[in-house]
N, C-alpha and C. Protein backbone atom coordinates (compact mmCIF):
# COMPACT_ATOMS: atom_id res chain seq x y z
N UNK A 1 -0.59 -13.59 -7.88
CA UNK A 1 0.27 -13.57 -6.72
C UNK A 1 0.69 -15.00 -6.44
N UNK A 2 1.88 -15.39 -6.33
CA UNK A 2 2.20 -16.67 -6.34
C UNK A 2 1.83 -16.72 -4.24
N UNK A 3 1.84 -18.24 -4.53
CA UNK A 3 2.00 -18.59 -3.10
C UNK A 3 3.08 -18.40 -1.74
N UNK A 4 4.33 -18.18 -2.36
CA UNK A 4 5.24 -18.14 -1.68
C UNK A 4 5.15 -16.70 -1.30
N UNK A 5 4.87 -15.46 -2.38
CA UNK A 5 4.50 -14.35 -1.50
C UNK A 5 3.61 -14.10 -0.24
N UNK A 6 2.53 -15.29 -0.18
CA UNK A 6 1.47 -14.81 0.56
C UNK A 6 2.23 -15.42 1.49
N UNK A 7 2.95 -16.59 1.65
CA UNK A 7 3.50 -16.55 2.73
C UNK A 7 4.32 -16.09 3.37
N UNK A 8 4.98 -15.11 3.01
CA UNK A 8 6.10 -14.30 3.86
C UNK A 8 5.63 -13.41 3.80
N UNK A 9 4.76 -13.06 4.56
CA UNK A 9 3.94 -12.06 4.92
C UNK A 9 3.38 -12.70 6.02
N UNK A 10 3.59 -12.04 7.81
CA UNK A 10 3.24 -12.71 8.45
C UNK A 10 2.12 -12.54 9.18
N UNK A 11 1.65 -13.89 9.88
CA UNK A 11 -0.02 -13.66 10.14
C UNK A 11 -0.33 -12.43 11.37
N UNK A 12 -1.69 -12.31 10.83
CA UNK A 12 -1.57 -10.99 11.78
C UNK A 12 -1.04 -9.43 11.24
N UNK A 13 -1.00 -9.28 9.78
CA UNK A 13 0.15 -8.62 8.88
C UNK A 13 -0.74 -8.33 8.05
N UNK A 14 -0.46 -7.35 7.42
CA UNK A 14 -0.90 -6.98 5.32
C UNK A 14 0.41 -6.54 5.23
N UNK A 15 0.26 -6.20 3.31
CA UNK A 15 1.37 -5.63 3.06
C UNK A 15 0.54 -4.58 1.97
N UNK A 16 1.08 -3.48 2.28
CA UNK A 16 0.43 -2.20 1.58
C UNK A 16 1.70 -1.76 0.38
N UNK A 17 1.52 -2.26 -0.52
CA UNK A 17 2.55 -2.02 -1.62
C UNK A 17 2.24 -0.93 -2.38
N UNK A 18 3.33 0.18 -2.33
CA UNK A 18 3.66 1.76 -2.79
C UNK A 18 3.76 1.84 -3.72
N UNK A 19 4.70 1.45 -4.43
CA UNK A 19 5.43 1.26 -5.62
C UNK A 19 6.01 0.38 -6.18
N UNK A 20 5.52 -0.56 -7.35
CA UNK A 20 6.17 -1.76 -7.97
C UNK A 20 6.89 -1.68 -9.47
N UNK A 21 7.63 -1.49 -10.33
CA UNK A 21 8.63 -1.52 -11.07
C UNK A 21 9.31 -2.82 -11.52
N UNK A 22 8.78 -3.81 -12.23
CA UNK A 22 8.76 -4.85 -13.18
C UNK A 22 9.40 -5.73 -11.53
N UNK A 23 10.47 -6.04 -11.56
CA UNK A 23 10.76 -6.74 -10.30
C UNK A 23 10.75 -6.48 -9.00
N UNK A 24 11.16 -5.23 -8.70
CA UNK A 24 11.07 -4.80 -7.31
C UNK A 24 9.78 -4.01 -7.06
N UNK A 25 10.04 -3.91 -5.24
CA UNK A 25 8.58 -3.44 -4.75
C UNK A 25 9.16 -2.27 -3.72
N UNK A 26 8.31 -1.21 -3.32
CA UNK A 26 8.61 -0.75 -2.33
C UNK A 26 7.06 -0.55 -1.71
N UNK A 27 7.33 -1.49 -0.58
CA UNK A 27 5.87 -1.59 0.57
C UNK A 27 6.36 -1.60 1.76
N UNK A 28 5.52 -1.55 2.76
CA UNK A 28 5.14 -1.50 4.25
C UNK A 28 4.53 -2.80 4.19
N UNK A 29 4.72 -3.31 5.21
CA UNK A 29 4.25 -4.41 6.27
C UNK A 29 4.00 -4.05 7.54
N UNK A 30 2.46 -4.37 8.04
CA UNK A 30 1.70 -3.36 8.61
C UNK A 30 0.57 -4.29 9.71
N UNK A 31 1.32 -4.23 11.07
CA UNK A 31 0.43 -5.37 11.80
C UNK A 31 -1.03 -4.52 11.90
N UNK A 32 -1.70 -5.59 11.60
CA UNK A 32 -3.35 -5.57 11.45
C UNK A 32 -3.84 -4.65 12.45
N UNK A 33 -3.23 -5.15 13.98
CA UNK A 33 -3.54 -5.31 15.28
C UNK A 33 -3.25 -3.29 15.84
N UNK A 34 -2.05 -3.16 15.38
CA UNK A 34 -1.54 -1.84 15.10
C UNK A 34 -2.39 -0.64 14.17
N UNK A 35 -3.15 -0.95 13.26
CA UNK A 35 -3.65 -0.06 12.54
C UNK A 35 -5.65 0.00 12.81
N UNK A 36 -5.68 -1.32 13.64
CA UNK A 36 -7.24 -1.14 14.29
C UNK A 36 -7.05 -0.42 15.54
N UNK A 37 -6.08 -0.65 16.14
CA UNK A 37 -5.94 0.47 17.19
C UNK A 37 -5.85 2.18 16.78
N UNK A 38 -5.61 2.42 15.63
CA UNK A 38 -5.20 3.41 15.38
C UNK A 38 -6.43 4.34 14.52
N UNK A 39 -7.43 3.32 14.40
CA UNK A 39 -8.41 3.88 13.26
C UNK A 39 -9.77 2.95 13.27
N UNK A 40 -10.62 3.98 12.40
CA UNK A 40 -12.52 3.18 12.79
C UNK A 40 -11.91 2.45 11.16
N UNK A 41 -11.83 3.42 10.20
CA UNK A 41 -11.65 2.38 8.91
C UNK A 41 -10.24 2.33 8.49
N UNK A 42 -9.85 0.96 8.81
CA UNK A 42 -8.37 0.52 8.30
C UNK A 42 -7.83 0.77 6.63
N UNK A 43 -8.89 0.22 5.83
CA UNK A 43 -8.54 0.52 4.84
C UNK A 43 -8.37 2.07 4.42
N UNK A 44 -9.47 2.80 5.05
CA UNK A 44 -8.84 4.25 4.56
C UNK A 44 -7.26 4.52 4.98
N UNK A 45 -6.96 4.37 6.05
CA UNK A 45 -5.99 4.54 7.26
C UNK A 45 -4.74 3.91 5.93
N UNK A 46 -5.01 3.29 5.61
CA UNK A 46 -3.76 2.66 4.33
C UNK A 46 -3.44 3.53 2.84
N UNK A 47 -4.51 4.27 2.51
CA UNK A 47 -4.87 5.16 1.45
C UNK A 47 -4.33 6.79 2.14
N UNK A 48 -4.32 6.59 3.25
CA UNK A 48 -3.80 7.90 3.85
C UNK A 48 -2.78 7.51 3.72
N UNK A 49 -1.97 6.61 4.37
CA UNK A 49 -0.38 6.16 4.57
C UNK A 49 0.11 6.65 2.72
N UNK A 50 -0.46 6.14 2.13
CA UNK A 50 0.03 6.17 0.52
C UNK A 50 -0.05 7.32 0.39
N UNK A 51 -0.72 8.26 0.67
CA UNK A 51 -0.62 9.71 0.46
C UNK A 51 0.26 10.38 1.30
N UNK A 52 0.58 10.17 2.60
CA UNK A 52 1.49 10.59 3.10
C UNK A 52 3.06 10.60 2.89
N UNK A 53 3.10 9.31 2.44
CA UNK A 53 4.46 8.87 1.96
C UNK A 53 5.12 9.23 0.52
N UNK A 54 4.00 8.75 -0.62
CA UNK A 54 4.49 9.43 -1.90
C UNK A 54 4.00 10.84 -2.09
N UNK A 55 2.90 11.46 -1.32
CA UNK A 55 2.74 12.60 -1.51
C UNK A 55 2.06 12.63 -2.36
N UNK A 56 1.29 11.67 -3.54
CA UNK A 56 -0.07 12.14 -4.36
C UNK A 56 -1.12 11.33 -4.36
N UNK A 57 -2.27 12.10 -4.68
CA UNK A 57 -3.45 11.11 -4.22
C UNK A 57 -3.66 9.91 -4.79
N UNK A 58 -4.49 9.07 -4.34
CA UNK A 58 -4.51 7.86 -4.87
C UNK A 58 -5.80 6.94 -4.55
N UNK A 59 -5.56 5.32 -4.85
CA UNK A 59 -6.87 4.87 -4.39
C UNK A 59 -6.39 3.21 -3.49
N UNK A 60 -6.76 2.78 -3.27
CA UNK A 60 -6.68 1.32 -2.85
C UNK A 60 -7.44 0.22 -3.84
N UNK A 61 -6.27 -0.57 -4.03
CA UNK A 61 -6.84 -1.96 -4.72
C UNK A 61 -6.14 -3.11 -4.34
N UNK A 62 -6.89 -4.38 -5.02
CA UNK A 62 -6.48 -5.47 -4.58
C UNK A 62 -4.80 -5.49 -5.58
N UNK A 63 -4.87 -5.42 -6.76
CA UNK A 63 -4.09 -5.78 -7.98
C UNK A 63 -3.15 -4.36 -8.07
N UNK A 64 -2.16 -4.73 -8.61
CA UNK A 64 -1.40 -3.60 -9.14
C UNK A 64 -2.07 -3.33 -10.22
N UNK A 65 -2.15 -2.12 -10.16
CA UNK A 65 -2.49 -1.01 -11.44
C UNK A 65 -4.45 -1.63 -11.42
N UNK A 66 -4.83 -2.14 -10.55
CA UNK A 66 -6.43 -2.52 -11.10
C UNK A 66 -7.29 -1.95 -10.33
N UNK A 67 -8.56 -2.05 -10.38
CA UNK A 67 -9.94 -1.04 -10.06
C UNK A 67 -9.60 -0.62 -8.48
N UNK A 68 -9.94 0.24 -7.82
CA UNK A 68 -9.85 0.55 -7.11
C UNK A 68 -11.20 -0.32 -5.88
N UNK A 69 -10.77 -0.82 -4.75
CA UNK A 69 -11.62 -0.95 -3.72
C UNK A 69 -12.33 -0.11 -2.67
N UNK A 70 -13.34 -0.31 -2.03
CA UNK A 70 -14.05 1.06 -1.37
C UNK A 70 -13.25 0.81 0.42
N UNK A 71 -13.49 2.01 0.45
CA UNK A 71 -12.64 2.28 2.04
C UNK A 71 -12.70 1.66 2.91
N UNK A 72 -14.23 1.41 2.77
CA UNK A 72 -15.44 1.14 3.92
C UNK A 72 -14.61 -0.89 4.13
N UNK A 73 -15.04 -1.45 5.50
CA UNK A 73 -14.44 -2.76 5.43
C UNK A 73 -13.38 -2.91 6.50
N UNK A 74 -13.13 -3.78 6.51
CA UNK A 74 -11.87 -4.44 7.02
C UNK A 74 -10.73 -4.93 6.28
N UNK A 75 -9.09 -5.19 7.12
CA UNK A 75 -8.59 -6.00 6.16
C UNK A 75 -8.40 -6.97 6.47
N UNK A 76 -8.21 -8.13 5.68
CA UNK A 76 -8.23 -9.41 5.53
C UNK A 76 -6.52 -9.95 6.05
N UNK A 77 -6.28 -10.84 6.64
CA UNK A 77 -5.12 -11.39 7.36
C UNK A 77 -4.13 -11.88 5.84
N UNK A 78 -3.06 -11.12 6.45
CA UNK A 78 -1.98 -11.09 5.19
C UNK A 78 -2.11 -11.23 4.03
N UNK A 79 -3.18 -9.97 3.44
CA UNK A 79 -3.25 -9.94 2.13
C UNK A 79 -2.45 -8.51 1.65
N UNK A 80 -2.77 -8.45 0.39
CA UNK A 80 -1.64 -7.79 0.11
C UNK A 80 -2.79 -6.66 -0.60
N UNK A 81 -2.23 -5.50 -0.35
CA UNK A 81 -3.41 -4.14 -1.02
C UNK A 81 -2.00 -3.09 -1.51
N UNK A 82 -2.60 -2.79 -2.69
CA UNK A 82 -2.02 -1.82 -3.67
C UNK A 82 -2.26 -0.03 -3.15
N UNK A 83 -1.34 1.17 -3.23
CA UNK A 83 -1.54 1.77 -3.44
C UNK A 83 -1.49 2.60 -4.73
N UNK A 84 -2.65 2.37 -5.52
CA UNK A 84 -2.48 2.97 -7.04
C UNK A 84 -2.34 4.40 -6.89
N UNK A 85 -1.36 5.02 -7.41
CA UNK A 85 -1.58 6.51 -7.44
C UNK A 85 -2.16 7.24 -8.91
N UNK A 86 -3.03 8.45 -8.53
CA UNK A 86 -3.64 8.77 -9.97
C UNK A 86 -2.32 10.02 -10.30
N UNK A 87 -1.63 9.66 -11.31
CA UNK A 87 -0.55 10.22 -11.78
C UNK A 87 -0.42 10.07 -13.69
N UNK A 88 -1.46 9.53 -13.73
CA UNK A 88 -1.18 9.35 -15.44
C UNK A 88 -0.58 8.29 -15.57
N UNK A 89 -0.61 7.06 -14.52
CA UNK A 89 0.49 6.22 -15.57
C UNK A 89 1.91 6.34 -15.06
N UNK A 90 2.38 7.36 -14.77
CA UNK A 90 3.67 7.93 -14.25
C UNK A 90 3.80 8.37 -12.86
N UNK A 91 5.07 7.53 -12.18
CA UNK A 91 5.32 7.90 -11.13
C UNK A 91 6.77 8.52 -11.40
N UNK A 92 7.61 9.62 -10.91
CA UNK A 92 8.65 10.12 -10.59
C UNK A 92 8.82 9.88 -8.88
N UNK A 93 10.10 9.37 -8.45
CA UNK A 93 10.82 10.03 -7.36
C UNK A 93 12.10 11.02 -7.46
N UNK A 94 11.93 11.53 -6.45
CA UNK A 94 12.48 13.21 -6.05
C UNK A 94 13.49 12.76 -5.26
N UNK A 95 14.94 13.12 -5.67
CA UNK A 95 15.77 12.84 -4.82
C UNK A 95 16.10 13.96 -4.68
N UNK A 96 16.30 14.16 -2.83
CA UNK A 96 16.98 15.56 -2.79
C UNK A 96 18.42 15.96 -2.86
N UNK A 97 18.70 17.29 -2.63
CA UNK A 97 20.65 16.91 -2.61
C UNK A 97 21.15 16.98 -1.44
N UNK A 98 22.18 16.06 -1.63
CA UNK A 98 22.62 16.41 -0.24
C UNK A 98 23.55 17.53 0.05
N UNK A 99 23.93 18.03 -0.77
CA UNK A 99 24.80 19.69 -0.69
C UNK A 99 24.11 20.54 -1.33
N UNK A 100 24.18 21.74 -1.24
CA UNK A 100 23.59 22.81 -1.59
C UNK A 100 24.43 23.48 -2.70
């Protein structure tokens, strides 16, 4: 992770990254302060969000595509956490139509 990412990410912040694809990313940025109010374990509370959003199960890690981290914990001030999904390797998105 270069430096300049960790800094635009602001304090008080994580960034829970969904989906990454050689250059681009699609994540949430997610005040800290907002998701301890909302929950006893934050990190699960982020592993739910990933399931809610892409719709398949998955795990939390530090790294794209690497070992998965345990629920249990806190998160750390503007770091950045992966949602790996267990899909084989393969993610598809579903676009719907807009006419019938």
């Amino acid at each position: 992770m270069s430096a300049a990412s960790v800094h635009s990410i602001p304090e008080g912040h994580v960034r829970l990254v969904l989906f990454s694809n050689d250059d681009s990313r699609f994540y949430l940025q997610i005040p800290i302060e907002i998701i301890d109010s909302l929950c006893l374990k934050p990190r699960k509370y982020l592993v739910f969000l990933g399931w809610c959003i892409l719709g398949v199960e998955g795990r939390l890690a530090l790294a794209d595509g690497g070992d998965g981290i345990t629920t249990n914990g806190s998160l750390e001030d503007q770091s950045v956490y992966y949602y790996v999904a267990n899909v084989g390797g393969k993610f598809f998105f579903f676009c719907w139509p807009t006419r019938y």
